[in-house]
N, C-alpha and C. Protein backbone atom coordinates (compact mmCIF):
# COMPACT_ATOMS: atom_id res chain seq x y z
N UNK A 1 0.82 -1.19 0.00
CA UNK A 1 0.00 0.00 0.00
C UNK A 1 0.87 1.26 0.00
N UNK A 2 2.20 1.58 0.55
CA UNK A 2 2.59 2.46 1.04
C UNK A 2 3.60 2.61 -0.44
N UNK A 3 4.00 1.38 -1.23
CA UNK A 3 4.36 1.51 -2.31
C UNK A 3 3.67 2.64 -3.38
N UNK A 4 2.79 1.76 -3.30
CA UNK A 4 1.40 2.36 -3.97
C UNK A 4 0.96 3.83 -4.12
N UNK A 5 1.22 4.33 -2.66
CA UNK A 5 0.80 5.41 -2.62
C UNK A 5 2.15 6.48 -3.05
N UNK A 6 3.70 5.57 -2.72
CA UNK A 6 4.57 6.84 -2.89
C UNK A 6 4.55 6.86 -4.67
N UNK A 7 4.43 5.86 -5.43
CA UNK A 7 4.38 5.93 -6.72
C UNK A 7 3.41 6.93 -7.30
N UNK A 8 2.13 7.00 -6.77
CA UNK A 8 1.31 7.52 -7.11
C UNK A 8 1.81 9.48 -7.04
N UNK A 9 2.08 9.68 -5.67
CA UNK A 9 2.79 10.53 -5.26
C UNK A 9 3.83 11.27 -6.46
N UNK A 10 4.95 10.49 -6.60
CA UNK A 10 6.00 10.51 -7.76
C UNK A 10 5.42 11.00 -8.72
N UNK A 11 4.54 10.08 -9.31
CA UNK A 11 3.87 10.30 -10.81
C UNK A 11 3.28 11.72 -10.98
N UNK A 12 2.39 12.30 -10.46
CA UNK A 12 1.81 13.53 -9.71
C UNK A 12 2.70 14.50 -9.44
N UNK A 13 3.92 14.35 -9.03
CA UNK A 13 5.25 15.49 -9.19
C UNK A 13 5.78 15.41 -9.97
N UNK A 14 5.92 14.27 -10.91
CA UNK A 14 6.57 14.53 -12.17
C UNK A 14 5.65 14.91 -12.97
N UNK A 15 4.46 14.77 -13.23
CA UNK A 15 3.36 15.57 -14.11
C UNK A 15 3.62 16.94 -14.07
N UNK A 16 3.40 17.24 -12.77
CA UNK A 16 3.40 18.96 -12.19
C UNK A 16 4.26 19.52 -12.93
N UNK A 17 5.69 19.20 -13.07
CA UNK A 17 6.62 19.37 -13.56
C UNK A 17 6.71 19.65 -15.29
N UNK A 18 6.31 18.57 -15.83
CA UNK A 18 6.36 18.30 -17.12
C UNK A 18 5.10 19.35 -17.90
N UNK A 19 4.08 19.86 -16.79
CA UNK A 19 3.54 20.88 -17.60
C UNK A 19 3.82 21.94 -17.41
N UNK A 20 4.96 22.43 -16.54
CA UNK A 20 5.44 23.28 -16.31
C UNK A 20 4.95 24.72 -15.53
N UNK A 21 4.05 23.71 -14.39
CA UNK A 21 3.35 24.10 -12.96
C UNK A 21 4.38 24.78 -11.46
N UNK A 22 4.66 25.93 -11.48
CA UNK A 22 5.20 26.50 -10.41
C UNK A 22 4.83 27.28 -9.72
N UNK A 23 4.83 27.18 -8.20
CA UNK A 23 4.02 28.47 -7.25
C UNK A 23 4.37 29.65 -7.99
N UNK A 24 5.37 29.69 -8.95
CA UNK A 24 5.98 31.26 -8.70
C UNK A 24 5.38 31.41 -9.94
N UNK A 25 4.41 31.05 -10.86
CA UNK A 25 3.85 31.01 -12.05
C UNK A 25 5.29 31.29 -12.91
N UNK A 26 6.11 31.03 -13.13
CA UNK A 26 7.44 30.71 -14.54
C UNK A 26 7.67 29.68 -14.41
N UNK A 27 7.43 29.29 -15.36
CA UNK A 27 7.56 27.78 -15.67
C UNK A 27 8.99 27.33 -15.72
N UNK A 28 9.49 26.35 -14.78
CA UNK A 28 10.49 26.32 -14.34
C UNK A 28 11.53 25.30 -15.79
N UNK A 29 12.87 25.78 -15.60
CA UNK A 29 13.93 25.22 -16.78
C UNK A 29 14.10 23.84 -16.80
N UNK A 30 14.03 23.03 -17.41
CA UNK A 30 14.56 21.92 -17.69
C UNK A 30 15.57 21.68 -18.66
N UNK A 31 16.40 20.86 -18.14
CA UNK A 31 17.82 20.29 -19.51
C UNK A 31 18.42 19.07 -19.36
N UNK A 32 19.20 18.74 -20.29
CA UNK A 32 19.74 17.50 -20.02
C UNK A 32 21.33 18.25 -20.55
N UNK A 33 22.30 16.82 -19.45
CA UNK A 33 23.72 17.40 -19.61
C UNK A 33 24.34 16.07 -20.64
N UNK A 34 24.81 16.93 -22.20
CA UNK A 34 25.04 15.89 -22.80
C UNK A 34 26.34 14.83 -22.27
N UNK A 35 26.73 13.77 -22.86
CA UNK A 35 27.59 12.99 -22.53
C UNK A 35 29.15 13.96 -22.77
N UNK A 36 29.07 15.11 -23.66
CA UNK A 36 30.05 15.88 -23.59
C UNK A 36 30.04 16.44 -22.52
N UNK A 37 28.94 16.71 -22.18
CA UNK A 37 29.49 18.22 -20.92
C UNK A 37 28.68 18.87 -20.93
N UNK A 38 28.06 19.45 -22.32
CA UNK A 38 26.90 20.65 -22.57
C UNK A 38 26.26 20.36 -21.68
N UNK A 39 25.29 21.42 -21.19
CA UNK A 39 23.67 22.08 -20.96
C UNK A 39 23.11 22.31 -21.94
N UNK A 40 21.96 21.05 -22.56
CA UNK A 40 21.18 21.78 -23.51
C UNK A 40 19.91 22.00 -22.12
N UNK A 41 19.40 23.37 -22.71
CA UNK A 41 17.99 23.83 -22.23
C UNK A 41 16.61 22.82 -23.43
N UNK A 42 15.98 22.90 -22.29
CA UNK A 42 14.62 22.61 -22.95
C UNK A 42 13.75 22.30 -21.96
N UNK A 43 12.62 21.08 -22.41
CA UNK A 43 11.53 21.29 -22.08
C UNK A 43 11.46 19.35 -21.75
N UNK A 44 11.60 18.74 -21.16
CA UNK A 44 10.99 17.47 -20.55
C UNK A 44 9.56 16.79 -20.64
N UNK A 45 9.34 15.85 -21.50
CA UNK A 45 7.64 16.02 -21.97
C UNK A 45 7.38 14.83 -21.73
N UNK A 46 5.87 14.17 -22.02
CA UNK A 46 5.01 13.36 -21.51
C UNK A 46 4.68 13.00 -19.95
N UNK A 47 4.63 11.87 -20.25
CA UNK A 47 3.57 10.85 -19.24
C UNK A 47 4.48 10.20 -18.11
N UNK A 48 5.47 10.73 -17.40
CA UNK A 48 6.55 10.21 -16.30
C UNK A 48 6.39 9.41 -15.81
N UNK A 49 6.64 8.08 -15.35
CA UNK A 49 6.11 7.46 -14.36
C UNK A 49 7.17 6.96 -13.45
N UNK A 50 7.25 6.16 -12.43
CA UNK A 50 9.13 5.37 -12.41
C UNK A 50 9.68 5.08 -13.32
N UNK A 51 8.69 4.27 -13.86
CA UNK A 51 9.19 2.94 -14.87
C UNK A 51 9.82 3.62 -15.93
N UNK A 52 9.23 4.36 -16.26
CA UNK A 52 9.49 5.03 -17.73
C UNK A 52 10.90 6.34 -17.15
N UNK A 53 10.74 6.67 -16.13
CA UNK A 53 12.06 7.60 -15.82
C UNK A 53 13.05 7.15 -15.58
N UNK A 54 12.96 5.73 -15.45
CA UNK A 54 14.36 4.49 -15.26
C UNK A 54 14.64 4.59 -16.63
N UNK A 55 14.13 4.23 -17.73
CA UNK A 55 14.43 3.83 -18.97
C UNK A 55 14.68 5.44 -20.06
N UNK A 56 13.73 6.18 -19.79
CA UNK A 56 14.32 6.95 -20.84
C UNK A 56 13.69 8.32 -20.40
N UNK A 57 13.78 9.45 -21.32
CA UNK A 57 13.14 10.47 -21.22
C UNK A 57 12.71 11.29 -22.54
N UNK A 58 11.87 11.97 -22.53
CA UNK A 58 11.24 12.97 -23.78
C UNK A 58 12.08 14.01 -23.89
N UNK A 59 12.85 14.52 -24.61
CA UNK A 59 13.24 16.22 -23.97
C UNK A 59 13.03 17.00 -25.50
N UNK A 60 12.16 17.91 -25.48
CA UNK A 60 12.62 19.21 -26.71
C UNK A 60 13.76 20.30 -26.07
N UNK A 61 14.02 20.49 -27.29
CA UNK A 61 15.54 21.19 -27.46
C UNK A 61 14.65 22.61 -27.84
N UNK A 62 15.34 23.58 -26.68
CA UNK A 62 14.82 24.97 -26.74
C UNK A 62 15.41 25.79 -28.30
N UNK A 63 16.17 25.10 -27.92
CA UNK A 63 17.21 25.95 -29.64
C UNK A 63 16.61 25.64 -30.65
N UNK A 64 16.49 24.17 -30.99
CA UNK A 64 15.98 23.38 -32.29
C UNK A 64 14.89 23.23 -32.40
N UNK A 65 14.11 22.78 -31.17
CA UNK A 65 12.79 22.79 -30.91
C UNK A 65 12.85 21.04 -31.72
N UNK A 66 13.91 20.78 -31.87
CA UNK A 66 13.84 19.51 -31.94
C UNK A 66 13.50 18.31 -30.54
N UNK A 67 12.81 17.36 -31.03
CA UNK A 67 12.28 16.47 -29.75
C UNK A 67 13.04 14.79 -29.91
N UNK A 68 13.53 14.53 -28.93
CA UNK A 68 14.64 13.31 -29.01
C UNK A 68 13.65 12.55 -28.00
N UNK A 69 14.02 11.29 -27.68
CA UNK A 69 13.74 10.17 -27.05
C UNK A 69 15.67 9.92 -26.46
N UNK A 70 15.55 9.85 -25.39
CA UNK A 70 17.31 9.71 -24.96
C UNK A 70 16.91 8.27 -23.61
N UNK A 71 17.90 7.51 -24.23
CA UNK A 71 18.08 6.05 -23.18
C UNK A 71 19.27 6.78 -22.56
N UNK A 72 19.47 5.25 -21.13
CA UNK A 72 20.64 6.16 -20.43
C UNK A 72 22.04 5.72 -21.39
N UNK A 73 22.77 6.04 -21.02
CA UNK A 73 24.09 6.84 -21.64
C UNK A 73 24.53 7.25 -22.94
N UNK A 74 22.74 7.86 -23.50
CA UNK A 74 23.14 8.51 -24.38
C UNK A 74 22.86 9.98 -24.17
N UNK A 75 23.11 10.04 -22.78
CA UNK A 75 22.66 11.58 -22.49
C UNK A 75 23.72 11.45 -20.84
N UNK A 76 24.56 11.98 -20.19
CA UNK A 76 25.03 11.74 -18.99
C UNK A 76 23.65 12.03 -17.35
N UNK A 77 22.79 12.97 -17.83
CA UNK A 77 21.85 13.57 -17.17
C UNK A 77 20.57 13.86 -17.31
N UNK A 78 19.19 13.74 -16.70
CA UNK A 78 18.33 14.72 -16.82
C UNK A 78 17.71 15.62 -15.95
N UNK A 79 17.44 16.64 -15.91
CA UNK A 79 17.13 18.10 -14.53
C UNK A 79 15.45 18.12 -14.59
N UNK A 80 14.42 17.80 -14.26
CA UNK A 80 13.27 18.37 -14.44
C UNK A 80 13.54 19.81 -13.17
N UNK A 81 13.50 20.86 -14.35
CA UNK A 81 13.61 22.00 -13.71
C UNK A 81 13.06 22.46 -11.93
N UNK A 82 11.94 21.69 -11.75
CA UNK A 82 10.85 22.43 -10.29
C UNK A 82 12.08 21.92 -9.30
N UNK A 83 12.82 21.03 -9.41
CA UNK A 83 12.90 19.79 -8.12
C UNK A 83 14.58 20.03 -7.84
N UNK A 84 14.72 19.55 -6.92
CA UNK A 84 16.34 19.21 -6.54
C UNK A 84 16.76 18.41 -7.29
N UNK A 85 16.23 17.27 -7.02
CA UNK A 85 16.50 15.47 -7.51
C UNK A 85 16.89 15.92 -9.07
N UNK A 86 17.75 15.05 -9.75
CA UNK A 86 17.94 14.83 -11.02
C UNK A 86 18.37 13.30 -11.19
N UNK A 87 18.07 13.05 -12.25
CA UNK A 87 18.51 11.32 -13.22
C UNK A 87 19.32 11.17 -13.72
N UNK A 88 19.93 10.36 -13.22
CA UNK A 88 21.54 10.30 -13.75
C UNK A 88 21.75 8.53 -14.53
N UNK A 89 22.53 8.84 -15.72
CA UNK A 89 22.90 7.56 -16.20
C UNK A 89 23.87 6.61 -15.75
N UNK A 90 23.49 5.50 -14.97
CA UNK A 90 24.01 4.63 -14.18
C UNK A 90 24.08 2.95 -14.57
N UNK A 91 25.08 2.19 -14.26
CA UNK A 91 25.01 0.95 -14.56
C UNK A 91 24.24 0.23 -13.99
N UNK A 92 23.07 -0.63 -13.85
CA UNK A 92 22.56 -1.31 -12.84
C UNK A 92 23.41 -2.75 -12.87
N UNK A 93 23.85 -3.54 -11.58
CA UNK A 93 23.98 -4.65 -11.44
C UNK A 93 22.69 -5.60 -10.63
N UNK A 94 22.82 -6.28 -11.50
CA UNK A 94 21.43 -7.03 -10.72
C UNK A 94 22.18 -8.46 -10.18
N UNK A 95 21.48 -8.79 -9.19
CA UNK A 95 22.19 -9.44 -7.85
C UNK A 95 22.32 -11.18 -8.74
N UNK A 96 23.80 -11.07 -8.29
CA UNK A 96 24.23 -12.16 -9.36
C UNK A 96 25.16 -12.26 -10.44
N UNK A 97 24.99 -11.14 -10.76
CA UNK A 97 25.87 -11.13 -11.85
C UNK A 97 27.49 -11.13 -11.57
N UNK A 98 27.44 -12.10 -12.58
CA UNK A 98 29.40 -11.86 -12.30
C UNK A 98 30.14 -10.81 -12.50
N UNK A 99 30.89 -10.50 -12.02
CA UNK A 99 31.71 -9.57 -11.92
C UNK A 99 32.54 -9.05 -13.14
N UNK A 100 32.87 -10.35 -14.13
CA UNK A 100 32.90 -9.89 -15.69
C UNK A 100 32.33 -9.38 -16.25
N UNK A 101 30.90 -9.68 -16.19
CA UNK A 101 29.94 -9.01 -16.92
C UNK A 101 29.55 -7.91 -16.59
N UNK A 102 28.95 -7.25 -17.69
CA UNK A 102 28.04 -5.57 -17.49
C UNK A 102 26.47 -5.62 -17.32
N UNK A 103 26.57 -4.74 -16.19
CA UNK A 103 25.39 -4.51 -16.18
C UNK A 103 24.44 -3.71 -17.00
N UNK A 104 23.34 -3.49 -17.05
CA UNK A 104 22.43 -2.70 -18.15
C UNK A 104 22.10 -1.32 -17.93
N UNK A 105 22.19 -0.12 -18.68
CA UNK A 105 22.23 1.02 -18.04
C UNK A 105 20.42 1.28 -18.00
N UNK A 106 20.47 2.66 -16.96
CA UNK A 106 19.64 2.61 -16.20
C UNK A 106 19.62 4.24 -15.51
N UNK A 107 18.27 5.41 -15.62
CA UNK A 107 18.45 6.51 -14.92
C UNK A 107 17.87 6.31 -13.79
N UNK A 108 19.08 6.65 -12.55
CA UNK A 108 18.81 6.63 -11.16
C UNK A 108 18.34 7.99 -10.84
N UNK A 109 17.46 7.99 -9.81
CA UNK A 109 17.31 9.53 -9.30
C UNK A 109 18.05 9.85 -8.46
N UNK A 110 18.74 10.92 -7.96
CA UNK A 110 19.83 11.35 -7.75
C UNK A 110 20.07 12.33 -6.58
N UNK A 111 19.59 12.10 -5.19
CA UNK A 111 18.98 13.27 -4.43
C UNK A 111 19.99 13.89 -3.49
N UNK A 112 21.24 14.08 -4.05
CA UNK A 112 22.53 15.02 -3.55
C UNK A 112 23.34 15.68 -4.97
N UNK A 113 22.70 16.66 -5.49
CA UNK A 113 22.85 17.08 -6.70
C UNK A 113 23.94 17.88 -6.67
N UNK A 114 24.78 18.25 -5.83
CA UNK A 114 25.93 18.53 -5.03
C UNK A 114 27.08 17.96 -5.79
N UNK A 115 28.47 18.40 -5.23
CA UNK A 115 29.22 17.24 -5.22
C UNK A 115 29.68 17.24 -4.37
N UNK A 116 28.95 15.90 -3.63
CA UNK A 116 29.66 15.51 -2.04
C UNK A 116 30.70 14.20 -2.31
N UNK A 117 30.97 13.77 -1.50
CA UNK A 117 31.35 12.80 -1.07
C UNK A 117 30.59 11.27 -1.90
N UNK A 118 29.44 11.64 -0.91
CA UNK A 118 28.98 10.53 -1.48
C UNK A 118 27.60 10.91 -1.95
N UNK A 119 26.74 10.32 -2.55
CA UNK A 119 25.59 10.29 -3.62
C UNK A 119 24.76 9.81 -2.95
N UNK A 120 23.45 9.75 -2.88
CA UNK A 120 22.15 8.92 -2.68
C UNK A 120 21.39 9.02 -3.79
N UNK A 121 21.37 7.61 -4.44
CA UNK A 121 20.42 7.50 -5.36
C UNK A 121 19.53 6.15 -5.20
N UNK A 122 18.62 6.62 -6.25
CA UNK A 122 16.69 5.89 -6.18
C UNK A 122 16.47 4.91 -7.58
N UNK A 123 17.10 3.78 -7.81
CA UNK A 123 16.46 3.35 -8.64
C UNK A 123 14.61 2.21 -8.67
N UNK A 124 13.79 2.56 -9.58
CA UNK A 124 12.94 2.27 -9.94
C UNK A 124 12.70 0.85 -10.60
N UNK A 125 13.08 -0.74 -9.73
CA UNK A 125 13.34 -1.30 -10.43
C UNK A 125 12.13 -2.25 -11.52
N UNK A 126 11.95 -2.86 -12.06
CA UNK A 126 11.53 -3.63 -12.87
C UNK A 126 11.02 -5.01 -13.37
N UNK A 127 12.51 -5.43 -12.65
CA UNK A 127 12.65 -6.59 -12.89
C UNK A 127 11.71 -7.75 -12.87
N UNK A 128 10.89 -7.60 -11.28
CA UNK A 128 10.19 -8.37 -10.93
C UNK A 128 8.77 -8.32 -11.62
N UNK A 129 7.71 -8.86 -11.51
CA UNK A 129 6.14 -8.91 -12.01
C UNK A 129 5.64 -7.37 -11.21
N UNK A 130 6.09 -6.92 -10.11
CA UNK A 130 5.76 -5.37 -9.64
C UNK A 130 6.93 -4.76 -9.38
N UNK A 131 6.94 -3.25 -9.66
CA UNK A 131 8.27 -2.92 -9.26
C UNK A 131 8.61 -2.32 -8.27
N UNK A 132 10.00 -2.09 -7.41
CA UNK A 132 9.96 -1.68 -6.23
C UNK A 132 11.57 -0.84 -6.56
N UNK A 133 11.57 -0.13 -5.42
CA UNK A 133 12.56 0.64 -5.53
C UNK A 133 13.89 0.22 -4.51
N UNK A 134 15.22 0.34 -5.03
CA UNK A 134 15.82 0.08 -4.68
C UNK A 134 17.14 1.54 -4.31
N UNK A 135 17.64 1.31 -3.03
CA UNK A 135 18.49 2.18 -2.50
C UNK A 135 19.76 2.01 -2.65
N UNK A 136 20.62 3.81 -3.37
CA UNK A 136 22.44 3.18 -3.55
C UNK A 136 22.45 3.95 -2.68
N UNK A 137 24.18 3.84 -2.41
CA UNK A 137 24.71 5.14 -2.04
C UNK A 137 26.25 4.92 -2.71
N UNK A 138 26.83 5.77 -3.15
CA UNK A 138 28.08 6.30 -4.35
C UNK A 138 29.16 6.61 -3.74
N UNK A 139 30.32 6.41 -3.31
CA UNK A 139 31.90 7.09 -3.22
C UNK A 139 32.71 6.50 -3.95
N UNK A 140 33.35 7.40 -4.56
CA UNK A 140 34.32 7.18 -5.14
C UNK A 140 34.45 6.00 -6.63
N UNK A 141 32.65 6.00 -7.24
CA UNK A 141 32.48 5.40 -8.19
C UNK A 141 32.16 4.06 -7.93
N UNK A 142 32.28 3.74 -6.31
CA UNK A 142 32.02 2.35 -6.13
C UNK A 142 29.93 2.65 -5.72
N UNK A 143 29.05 1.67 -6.20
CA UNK A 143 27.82 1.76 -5.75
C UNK A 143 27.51 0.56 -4.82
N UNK A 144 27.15 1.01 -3.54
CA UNK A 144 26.09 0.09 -2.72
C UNK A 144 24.81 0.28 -2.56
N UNK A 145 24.16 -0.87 -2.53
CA UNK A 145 22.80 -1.15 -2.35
C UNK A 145 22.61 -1.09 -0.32
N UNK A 146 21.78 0.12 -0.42
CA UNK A 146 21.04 0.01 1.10
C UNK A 146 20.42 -0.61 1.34
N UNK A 147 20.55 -2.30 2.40
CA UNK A 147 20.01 -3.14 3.28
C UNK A 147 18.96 -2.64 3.61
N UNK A 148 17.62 -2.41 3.77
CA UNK A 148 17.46 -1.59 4.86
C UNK A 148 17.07 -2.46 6.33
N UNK A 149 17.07 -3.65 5.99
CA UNK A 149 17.32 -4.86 6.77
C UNK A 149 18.06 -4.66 8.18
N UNK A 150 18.99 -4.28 7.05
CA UNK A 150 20.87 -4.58 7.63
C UNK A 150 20.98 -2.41 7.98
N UNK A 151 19.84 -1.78 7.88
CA UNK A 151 20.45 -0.37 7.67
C UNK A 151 21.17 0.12 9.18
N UNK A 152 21.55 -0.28 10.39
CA UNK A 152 21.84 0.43 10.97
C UNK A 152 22.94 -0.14 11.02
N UNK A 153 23.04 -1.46 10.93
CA UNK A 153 25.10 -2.08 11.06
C UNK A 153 25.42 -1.68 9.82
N UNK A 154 24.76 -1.65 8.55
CA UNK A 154 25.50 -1.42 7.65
C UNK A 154 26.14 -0.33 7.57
N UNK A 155 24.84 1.04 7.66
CA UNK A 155 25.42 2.00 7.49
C UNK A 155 26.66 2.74 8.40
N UNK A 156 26.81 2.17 9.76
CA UNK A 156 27.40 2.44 10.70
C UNK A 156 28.73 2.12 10.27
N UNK A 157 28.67 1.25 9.38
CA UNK A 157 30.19 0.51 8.70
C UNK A 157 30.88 1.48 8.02
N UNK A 158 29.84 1.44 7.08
CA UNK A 158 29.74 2.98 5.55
C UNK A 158 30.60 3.82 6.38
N UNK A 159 29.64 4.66 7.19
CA UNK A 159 30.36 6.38 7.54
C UNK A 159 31.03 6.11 8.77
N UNK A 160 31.68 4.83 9.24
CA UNK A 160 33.04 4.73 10.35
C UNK A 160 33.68 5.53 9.95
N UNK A 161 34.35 6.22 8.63
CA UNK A 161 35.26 7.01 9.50
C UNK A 161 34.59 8.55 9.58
N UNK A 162 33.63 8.75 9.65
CA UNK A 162 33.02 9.91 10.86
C UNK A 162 32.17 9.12 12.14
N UNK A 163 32.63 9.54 13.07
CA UNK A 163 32.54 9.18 13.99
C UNK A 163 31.19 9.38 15.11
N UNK A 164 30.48 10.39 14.82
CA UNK A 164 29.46 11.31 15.48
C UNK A 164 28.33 10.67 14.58
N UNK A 165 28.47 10.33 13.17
CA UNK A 165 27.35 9.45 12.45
C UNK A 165 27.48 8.37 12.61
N UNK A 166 28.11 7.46 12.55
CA UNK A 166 28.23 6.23 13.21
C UNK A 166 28.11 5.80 14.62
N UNK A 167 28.47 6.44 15.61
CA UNK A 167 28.02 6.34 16.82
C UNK A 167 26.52 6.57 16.63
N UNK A 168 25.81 7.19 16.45
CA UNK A 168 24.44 7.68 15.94
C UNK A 168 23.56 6.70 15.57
N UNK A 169 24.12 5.92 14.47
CA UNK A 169 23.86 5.00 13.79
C UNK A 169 23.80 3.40 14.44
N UNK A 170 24.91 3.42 15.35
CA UNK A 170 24.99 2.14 16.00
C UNK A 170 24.08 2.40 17.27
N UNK A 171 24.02 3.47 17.89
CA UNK A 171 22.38 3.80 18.62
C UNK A 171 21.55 4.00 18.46
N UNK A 172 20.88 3.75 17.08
CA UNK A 172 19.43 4.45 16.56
C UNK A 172 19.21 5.08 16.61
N UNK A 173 19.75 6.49 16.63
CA UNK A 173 19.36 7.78 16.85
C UNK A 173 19.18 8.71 15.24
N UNK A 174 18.97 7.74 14.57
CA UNK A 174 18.40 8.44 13.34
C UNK A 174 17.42 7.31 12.80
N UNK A 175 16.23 8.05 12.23
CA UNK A 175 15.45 7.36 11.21
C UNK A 175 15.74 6.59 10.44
N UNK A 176 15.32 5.45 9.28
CA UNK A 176 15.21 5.00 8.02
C UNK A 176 15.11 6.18 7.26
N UNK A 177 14.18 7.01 7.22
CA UNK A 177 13.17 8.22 6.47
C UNK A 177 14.93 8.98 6.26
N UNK A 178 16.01 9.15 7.29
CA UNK A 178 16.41 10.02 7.37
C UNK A 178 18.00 10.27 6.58
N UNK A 179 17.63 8.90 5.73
CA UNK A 179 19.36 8.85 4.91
C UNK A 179 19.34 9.99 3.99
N UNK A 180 18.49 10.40 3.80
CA UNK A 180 19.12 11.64 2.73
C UNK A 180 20.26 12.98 3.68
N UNK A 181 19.41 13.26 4.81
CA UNK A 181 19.82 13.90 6.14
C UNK A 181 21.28 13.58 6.34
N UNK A 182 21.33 12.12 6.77
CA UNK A 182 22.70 11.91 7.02
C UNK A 182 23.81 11.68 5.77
N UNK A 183 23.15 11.85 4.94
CA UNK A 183 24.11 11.88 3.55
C UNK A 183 24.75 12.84 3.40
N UNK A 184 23.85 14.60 3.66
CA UNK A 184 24.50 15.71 3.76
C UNK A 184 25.13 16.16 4.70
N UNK A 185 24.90 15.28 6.35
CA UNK A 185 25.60 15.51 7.45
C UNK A 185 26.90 15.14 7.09
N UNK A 186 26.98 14.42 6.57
CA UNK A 186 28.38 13.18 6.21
C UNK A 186 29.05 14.05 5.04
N UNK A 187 28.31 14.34 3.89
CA UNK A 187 29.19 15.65 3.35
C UNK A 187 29.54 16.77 3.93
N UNK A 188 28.72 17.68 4.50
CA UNK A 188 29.41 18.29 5.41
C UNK A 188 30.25 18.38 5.94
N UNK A 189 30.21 16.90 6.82
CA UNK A 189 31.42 16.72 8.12
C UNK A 189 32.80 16.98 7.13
N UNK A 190 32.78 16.25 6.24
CA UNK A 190 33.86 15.74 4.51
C UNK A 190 34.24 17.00 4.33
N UNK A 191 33.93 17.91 3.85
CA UNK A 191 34.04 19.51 3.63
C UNK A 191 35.07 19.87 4.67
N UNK A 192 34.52 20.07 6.03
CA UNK A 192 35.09 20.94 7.03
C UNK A 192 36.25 20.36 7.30
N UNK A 193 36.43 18.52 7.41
CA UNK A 193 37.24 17.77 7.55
C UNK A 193 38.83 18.47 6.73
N UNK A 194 38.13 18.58 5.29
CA UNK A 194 39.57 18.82 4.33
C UNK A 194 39.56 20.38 4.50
């Protein structure tokens, strides 16, 4: 149910978005960052859903007014202008796979748009007969999947070497709800550290 309802949720903010709905009435910028580097501006279109924001995106080109269909890594990024979060082109490994092999690319949502330390991202998965979402977190190019099972030994492992989040962590003194929180505490700390 609670699936259910955050999907529903999602879908409904990415609509908002895609018609280009803002308190401040200007319809807010959207772009994608090509695999070069560019910022093209434009406009982010249709029917969003997870499923479909894992796999690809609509974008018109403000310049050309040309309209592309972009899979992931044929685009490095996408921004729906209203929001923090952006989609980033990522490898998925699905559990099993050998270590020779490649995994299939895949846009994660991306909710430290920063450059910290480390990343928190949202993939939308598929695989199964319903889909459910699955939790990374990013340093240094390596990706882990959040337990959330395992989330308080694990993560306590993760950010050992800050010390004030991990103590934290190995006492429950933070939420599930609250990894985005301690993602930027943990960049932070990273910042002041160097």
């Amino acid at each position: 149910m609670r699936i259910a309802f955050l999907l529903i949720l999602f879908t409904i903010s990415l609509e908002i978005n895609v018609f280009g709905q803002k308190s401040s009435g200007i319809p807010p910028k959207d772009f994608i960052i090509a695999n070069s580097g560019d910022t093209i501006w434009g406009r982010i279109i249709g029917n969003i859903t997870p499923a479909s924001a894992s796999l690809r995106v609509t974008f018109i080109d403000d310049k050309s007014s040309d309209k592309k269909i972009y899979k992931p890594y044929q685009i490095k990024s996408w921004h729906p202008g209203a929001f923090e979060y952006y989609f980033e082109s990522k490898e998925y490994r699905p559990l099993g796979l050998p270590k020779n092999e490649s995994g299939y690319g895949v846009f994660m949502k991306c909710y430290t748009p920063y450059q910290g330390t480390i990343k928190l991202y949202e993939y939308y998965n598929t695989d199964s007969q319903e889909g459910f979402y699955q939790t990374y977190l990013e340093r240094r190019g390596q990706m882990v999947e959040v337990k959330y099972e395992k989330f308080y030994m694990q993560l306590s492992e993760y950010f050992s070497d800050c010390l004030p989040i991990a103590t934290k962590l190995k006492e429950k003194k933070y939420k599930k709800s609250q990894l985005s929180e301690i993602v930027d505490e943990y960049n932070k700390w990273k910042i002041k550290k160097v």
